[in-house]
Protein backbone atom coordinates (compact mmCIF):
# COMPACT_ATOMS: atom_id res chain seq x y z
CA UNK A 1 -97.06 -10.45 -32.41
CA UNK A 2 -94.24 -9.42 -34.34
CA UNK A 3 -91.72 -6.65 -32.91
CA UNK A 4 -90.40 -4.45 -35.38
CA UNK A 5 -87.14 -2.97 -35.83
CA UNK A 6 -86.09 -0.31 -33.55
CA UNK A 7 -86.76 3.31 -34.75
CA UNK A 8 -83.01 5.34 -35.20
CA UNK A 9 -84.16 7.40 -32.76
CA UNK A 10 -83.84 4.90 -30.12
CA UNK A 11 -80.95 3.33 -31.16
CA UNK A 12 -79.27 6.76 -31.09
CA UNK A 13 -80.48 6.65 -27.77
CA UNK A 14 -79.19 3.67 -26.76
CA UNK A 15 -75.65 4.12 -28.11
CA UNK A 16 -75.63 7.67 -26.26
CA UNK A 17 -76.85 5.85 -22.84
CA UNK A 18 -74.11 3.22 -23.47
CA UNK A 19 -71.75 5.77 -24.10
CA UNK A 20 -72.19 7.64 -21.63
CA UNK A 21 -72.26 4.54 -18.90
CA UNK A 22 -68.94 2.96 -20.23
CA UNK A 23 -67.60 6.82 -19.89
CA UNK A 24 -68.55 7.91 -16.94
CA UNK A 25 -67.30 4.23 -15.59
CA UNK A 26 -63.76 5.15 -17.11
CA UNK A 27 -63.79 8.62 -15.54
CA UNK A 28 -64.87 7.17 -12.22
CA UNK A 29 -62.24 4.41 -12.24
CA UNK A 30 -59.58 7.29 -13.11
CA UNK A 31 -60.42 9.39 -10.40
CA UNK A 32 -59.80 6.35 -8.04
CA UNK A 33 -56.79 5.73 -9.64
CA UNK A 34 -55.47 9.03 -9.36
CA UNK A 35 -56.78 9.42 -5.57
CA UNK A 36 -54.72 5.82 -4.96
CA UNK A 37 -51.67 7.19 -6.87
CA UNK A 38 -51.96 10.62 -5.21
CA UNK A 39 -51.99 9.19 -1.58
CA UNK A 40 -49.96 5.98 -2.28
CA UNK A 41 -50.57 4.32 0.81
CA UNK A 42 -47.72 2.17 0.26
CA UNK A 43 -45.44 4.23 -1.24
CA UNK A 44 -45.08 2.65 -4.42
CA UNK A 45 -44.79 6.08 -6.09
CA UNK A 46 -42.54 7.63 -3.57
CA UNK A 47 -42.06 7.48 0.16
CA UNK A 48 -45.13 9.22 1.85
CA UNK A 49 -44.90 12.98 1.66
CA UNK A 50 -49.15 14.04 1.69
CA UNK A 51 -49.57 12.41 4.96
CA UNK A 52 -47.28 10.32 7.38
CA UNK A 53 -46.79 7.30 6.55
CA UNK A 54 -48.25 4.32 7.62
CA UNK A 55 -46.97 0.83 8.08
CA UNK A 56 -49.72 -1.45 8.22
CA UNK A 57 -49.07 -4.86 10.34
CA UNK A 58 -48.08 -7.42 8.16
CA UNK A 59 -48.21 -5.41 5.21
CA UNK A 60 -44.66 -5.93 4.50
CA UNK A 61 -44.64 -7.34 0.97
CA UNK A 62 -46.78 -4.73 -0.29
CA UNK A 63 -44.93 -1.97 1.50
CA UNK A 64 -41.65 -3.10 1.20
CA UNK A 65 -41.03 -3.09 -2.60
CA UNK A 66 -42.17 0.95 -2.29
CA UNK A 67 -38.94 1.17 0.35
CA UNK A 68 -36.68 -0.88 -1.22
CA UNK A 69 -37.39 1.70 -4.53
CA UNK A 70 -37.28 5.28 -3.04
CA UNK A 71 -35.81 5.36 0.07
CA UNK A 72 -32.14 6.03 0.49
CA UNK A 73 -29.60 3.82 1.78
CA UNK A 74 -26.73 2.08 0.67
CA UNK A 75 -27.65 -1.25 3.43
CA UNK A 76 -30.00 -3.65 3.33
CA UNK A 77 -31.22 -5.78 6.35
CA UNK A 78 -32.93 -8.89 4.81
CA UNK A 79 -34.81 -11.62 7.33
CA UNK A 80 -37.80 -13.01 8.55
CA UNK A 81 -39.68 -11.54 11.07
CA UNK A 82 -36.76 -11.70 14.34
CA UNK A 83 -35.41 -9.13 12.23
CA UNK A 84 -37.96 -6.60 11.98
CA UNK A 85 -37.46 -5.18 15.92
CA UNK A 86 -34.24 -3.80 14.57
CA UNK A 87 -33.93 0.09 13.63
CA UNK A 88 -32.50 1.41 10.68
CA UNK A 89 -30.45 3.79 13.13
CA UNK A 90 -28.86 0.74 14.36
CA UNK A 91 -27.95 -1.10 11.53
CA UNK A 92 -26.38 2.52 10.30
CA UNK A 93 -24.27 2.78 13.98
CA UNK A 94 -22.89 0.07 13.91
CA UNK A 95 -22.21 -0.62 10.03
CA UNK A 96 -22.10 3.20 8.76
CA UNK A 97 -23.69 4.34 6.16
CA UNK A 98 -27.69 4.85 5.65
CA UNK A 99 -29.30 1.45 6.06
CA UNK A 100 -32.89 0.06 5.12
CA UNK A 101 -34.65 -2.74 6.76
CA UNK A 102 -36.57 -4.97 4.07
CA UNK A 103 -37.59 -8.09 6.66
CA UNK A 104 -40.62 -9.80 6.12
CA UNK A 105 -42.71 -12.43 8.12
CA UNK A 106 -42.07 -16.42 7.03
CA UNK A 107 -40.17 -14.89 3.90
CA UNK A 108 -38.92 -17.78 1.82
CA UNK A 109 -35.97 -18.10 0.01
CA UNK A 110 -37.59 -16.81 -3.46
CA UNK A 111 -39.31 -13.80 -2.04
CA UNK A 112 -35.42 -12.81 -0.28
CA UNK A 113 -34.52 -12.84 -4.03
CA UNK A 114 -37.07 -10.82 -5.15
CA UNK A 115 -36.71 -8.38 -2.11
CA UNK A 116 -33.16 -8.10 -3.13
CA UNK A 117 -33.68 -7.80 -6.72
CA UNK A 118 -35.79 -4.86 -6.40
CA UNK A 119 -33.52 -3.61 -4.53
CA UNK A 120 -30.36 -4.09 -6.67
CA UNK A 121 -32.82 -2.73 -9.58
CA UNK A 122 -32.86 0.90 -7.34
CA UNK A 123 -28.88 1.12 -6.51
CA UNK A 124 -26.09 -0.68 -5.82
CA UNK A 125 -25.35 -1.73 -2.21
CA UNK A 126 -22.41 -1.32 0.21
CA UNK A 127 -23.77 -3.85 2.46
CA UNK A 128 -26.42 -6.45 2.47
CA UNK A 129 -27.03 -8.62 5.81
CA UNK A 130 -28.95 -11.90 5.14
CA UNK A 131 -30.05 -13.46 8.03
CA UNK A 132 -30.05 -16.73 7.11
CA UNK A 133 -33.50 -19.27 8.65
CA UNK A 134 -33.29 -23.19 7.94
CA UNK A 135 -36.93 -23.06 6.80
CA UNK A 136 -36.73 -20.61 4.02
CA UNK A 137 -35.10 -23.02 2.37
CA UNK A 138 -37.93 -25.79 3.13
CA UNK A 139 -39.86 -27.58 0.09
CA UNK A 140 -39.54 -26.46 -3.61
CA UNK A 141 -36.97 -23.50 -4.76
CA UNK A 142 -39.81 -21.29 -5.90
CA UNK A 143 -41.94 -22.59 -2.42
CA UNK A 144 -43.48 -20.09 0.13
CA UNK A 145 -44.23 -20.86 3.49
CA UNK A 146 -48.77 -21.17 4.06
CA UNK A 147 -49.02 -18.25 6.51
CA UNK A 148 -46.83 -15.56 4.65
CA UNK A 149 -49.78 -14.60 3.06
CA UNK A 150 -50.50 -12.41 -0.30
CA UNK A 151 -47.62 -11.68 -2.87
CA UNK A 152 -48.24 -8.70 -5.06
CA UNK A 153 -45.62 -9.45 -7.38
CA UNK A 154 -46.59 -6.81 -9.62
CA UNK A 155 -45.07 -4.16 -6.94
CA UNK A 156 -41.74 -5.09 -6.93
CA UNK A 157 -40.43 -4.47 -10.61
CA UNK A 158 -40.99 -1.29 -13.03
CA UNK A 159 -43.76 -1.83 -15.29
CA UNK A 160 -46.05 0.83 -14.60
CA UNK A 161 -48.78 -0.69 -17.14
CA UNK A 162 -49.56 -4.01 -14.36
CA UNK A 163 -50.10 -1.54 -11.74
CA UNK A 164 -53.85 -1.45 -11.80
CA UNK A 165 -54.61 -4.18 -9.08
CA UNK A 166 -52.70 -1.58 -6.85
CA UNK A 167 -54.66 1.52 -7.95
CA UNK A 168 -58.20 -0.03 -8.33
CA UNK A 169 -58.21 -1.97 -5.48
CA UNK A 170 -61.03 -1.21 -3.17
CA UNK A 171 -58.78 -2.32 0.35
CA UNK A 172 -56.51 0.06 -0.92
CA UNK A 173 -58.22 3.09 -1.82
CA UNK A 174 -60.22 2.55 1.56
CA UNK A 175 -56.84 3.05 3.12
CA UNK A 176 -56.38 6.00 1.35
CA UNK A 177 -59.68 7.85 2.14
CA UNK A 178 -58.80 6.98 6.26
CA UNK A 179 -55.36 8.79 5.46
CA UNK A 180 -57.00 11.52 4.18
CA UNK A 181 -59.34 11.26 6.98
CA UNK A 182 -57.44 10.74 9.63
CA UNK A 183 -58.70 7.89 10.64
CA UNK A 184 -56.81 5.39 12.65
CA UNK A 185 -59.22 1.98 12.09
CA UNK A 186 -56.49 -0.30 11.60
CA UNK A 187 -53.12 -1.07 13.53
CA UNK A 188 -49.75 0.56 12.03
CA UNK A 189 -46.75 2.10 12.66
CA UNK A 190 -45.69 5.70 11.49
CA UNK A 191 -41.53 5.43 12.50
CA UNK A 192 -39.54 5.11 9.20
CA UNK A 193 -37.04 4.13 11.16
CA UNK A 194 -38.75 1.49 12.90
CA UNK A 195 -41.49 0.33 10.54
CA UNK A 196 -41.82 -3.36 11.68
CA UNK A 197 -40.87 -3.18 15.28
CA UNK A 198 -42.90 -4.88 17.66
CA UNK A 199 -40.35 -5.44 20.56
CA UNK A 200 -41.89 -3.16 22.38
CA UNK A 201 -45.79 -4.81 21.76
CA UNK A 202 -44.48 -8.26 23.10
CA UNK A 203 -43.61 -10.05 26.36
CA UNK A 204 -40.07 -11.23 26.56
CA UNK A 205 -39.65 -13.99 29.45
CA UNK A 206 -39.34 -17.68 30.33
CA UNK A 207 -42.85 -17.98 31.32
CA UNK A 208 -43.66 -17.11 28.23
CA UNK A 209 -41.80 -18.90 26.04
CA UNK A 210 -43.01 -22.13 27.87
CA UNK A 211 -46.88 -20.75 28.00
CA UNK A 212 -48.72 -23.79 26.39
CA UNK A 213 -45.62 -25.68 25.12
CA UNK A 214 -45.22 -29.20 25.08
CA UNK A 215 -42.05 -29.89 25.86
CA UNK A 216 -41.65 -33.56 24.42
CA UNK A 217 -43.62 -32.37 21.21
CA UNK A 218 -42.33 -29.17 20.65
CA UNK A 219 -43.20 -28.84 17.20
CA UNK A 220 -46.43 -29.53 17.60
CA UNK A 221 -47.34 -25.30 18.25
CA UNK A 222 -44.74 -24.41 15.64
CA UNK A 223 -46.00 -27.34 12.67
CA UNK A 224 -42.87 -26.25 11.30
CA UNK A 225 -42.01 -28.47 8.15
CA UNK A 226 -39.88 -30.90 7.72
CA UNK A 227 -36.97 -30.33 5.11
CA UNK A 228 -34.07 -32.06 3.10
CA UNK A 229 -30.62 -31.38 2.41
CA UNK A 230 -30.86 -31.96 -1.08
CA UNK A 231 -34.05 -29.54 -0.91
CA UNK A 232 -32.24 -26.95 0.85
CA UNK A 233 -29.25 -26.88 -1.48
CA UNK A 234 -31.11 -26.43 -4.33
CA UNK A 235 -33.34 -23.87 -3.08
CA UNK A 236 -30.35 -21.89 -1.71
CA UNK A 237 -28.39 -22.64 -5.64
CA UNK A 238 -31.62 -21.07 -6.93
CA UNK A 239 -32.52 -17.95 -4.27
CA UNK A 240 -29.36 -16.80 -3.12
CA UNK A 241 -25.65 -17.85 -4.91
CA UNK A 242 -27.04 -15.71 -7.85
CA UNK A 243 -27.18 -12.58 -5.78
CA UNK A 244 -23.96 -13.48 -4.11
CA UNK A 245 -22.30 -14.13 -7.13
CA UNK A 246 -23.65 -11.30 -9.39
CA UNK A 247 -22.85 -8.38 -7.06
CA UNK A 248 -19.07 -8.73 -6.77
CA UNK A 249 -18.50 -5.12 -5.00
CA UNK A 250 -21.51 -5.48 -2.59
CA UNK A 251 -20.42 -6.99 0.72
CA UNK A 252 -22.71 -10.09 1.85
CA UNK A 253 -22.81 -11.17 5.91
CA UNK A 254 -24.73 -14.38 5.64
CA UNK A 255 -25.83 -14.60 9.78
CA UNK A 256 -26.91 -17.99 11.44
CA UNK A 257 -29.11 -15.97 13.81
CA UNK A 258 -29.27 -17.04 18.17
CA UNK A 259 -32.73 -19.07 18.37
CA UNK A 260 -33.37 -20.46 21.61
CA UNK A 261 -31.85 -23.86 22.46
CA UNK A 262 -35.33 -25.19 22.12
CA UNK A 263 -35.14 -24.96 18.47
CA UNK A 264 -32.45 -27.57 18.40
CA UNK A 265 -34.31 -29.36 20.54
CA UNK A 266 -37.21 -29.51 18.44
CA UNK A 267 -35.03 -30.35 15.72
CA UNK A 268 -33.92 -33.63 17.26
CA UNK A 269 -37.16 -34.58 17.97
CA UNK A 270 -37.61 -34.43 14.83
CA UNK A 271 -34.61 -36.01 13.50
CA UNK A 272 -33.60 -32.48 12.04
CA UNK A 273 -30.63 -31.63 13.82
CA UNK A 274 -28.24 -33.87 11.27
CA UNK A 275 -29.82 -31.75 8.41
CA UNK A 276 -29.45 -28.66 9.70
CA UNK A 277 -25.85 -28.79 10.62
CA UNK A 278 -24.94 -30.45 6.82
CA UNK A 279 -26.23 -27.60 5.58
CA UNK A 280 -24.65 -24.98 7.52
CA UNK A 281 -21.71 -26.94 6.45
CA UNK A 282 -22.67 -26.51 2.93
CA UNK A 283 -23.17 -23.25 2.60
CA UNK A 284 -20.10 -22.49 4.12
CA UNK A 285 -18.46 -24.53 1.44
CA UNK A 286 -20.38 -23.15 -1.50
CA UNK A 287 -19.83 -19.36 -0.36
CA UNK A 288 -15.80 -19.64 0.87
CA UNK A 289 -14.10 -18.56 -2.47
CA UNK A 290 -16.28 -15.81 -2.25
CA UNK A 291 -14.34 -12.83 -1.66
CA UNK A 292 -17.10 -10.65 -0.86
CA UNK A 293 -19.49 -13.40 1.15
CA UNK A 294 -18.86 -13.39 5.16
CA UNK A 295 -20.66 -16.11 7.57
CA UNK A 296 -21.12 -14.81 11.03
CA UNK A 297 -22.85 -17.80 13.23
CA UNK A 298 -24.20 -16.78 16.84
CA UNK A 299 -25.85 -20.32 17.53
CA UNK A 300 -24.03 -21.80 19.86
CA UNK A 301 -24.14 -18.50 22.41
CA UNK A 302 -25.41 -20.11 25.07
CA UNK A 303 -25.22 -17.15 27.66
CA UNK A 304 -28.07 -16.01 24.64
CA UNK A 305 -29.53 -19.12 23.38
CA UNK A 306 -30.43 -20.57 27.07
CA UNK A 307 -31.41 -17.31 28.57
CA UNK A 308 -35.16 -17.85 28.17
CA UNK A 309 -36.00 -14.71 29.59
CA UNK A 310 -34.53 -12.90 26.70
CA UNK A 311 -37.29 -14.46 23.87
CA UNK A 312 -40.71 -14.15 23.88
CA UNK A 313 -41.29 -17.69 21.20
CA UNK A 314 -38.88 -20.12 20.64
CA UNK A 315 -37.42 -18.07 17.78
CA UNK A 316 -38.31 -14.37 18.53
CA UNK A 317 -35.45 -12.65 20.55
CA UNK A 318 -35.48 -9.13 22.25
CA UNK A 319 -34.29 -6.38 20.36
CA UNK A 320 -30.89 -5.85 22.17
CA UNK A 321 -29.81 -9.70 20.61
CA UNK A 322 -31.08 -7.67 17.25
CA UNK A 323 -28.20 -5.06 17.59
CA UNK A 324 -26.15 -7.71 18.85
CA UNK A 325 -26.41 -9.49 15.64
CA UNK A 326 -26.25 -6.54 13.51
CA UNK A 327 -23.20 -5.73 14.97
CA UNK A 328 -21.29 -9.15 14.85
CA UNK A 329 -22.17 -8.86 11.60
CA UNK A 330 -20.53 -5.34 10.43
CA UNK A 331 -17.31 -5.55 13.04
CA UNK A 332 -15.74 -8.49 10.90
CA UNK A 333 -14.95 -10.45 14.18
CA UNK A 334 -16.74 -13.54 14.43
CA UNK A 335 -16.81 -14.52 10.75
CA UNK A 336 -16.71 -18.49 10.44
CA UNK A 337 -13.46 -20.07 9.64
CA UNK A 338 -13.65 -24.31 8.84
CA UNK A 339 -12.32 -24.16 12.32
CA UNK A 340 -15.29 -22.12 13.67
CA UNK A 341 -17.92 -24.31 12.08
CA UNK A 342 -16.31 -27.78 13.29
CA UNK A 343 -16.21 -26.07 16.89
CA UNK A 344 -19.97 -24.41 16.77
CA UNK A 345 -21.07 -27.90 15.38
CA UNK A 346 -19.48 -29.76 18.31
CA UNK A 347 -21.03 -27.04 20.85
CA UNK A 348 -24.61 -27.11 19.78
CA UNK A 349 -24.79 -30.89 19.52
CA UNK A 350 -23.06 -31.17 23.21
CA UNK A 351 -26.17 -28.31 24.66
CA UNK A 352 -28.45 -30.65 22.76
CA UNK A 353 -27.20 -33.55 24.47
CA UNK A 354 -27.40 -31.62 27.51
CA UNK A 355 -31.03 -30.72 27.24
CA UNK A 356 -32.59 -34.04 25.91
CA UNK A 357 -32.18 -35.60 29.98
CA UNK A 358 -34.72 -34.97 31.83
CA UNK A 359 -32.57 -33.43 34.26
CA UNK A 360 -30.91 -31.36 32.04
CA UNK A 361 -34.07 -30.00 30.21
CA UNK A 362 -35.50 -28.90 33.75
CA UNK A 363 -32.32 -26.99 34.29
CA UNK A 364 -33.05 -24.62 31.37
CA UNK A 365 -36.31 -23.94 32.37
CA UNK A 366 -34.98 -22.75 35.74
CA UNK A 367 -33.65 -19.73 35.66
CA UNK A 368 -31.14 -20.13 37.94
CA UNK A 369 -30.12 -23.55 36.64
CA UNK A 370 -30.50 -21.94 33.44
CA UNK A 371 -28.01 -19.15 33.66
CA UNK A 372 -25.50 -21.26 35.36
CA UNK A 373 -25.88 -24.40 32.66
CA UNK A 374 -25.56 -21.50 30.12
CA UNK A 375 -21.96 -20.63 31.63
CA UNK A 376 -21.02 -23.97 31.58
CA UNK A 377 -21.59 -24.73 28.29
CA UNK A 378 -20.23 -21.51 27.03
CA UNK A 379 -16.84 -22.43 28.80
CA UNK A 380 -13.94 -22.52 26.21
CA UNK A 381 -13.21 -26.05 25.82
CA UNK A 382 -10.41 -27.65 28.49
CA UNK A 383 -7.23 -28.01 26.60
CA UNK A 384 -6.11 -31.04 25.47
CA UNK A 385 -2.92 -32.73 27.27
């Protein structure tokens, strides 16, 4: 049977239903938008004024670009996550001015850039520390590390038209209603000064440094990857000479931060140590006619790198080595000199050696043979006859 055509009654109608569908669909999706924009759960808009913030665990790179925008300072801490256990208050004590901690978990190389880009975007900066981590700078120049997680790129510049996965998103305007609500479902942190602290959620001791490590495999928790010096150099000629070079009047402390002696250890095991120390040695070459570039290194500290009982990981230090770094970095006394390097270089490889004997490796994870080993090896050198 044969079906006619439809009557213009019903195809007025229709076109009113459909109408009315796609509109009431645009008016709904508005009113989400506007709820998400209104709240701004992570402060893309402007730092939270509605409702205290909230710092969501490992919500860095979606919160960060929202700091790095509105919040005032005039210092930037930039670092993986053994930075994020240090307060802005600190960094401000000990290098003046008002200071803004933009650290993020396995950050890479390219996402320090981008950090710092938005962040050169907002203002132009007195200081910026870069604490500097051997495996940003692993794989490709545009690499990031598996477990970072997400990037919303589309946070950190200032299109406001590529905005909409922010202010549509259904995580996020869930977020938004719980602020509203008051309800606390998910872990977070409401201290502006403090957003990414967790030195006070972890254990810091020997015993638990050494909980379920293999001693003679150490990599083998960390699956850290392996990387090149020609890798490295080019990542670091991509990520971060450009910001060095193209922000003459901002002051740059580039930090070689205290991991535990186990680190190096690992990286021998791994026939990493070589590596490493070429390109510290690099980018001490490619930054020294910088006027405005300083390298601080605390490495080879051993009263700090073989005290055990001051990390809680092999890399993660307590938050007193934190302000200890910050504030090698902003007195201007330990910057590297040629000198410096050859002499740190010569010290680590010599607490390697130290370590990789059987004898010397149970030692460190003595305490007592620990802490005296540690004076030992920090012992200026004997002077030569």
């Amino acid at each position: 049977m044969a079906v006619g055509p439809a009557s213009p009654l019903v195809e007025r109608r229709a076109r009113r239903w459909f109408t009315a569908v796609v509109a009431a669909t645009l008016a709904l999706l508005g009113a989400c938008a506007a709820f998400v924009w209104w709240v701004d759960p992570f402060q893309q808009y402007r730092l939270a004024s509605h409702y205290p913030p909230r710092f969501y665990t490992l919500h860095h790179r979606y919160i960060n670009p929202g700091l790095a925008k509105h919040q005032s300072y005039d210092t930037v801490v930039s670092g993986s996550s053994i930075m994020e256990s240090t307060p802005n208050s600190v960094v401000a004590r000990h290098c003046g001015g008002i200071a803004v901690n933009l650290s993020m978990p396995a950050m890479s190389a390219a996402e320090r850039k981008l950090m710092l880009d938005t962040a050169f975007e907002s203002r132009q900066l007195k200081r910026a520390i870069l604490v500097l981590d051997f495996n940003e700078f692993a794989g490709q120049p545009d690499a990031r590390q598996d477990v970072a997680g997400p990037l919303p790129a589309y946070l950190y510049d200032r299109n406001p038209f590529n905005d909409l996965p922010y202010l549509l998103s259904w995580n996020v305007l869930l977020r938004s209603w719980h602020i509203v609500r008051g309800e606390e479902s998910e872990t977070y942190r409401s201290d502006p000064d403090a957003p990414w602290f967790w030195g006070g959620l972890k254990r810091f001791g020997r015993d638990e440094v050494l909980r379920g490590l293999d001693l003679a495999h150490l990599n083998v928790r960390f699956q850290q990857p392996r990387r090149t010096l020609p890798g490295m150099r080019a990542s670091f000629e991509r990520n971060v000479l450009p910001l060095l070079r193209g922000h003459p009047h901002t002051e740059f402390d580039l930090v070689w931060p205290p991991y535990s002696i186990l680190v190096w250890l690992d990286f021998a095991q791994r026939d990493q140590l070589d590596v490493s120390f070429a390109f510290k040695r690099y980018v001490y070459e490619a930054t020294r006619d910088l006027p405005n570039v300083s390298i601080i290194d605390l490495q080879d500290e051993a009263t700090i790198t073989h005290d055990l009982d001051r990390y809680t990981d092999l890399y993660h230090f307590d938050p007193g080595i934190n302000e200890r770094l910050i504030e090698a970095a902003c007195s201007g006394r330990e910057r590297t000199t040629l000198e410096r390097l050859d002499e740190s270089e010569r010290r680590l490889r010599a607490q390697v050696q130290a370590i990789e004997t059987p004898s010397g490796l149970a030692r460190l994870v003595d305490r007592e043979g620990s802490a005296a080993e540690a004076a030992r090896l920090a012992a200026p050198p004997a002077p030569r006859k």
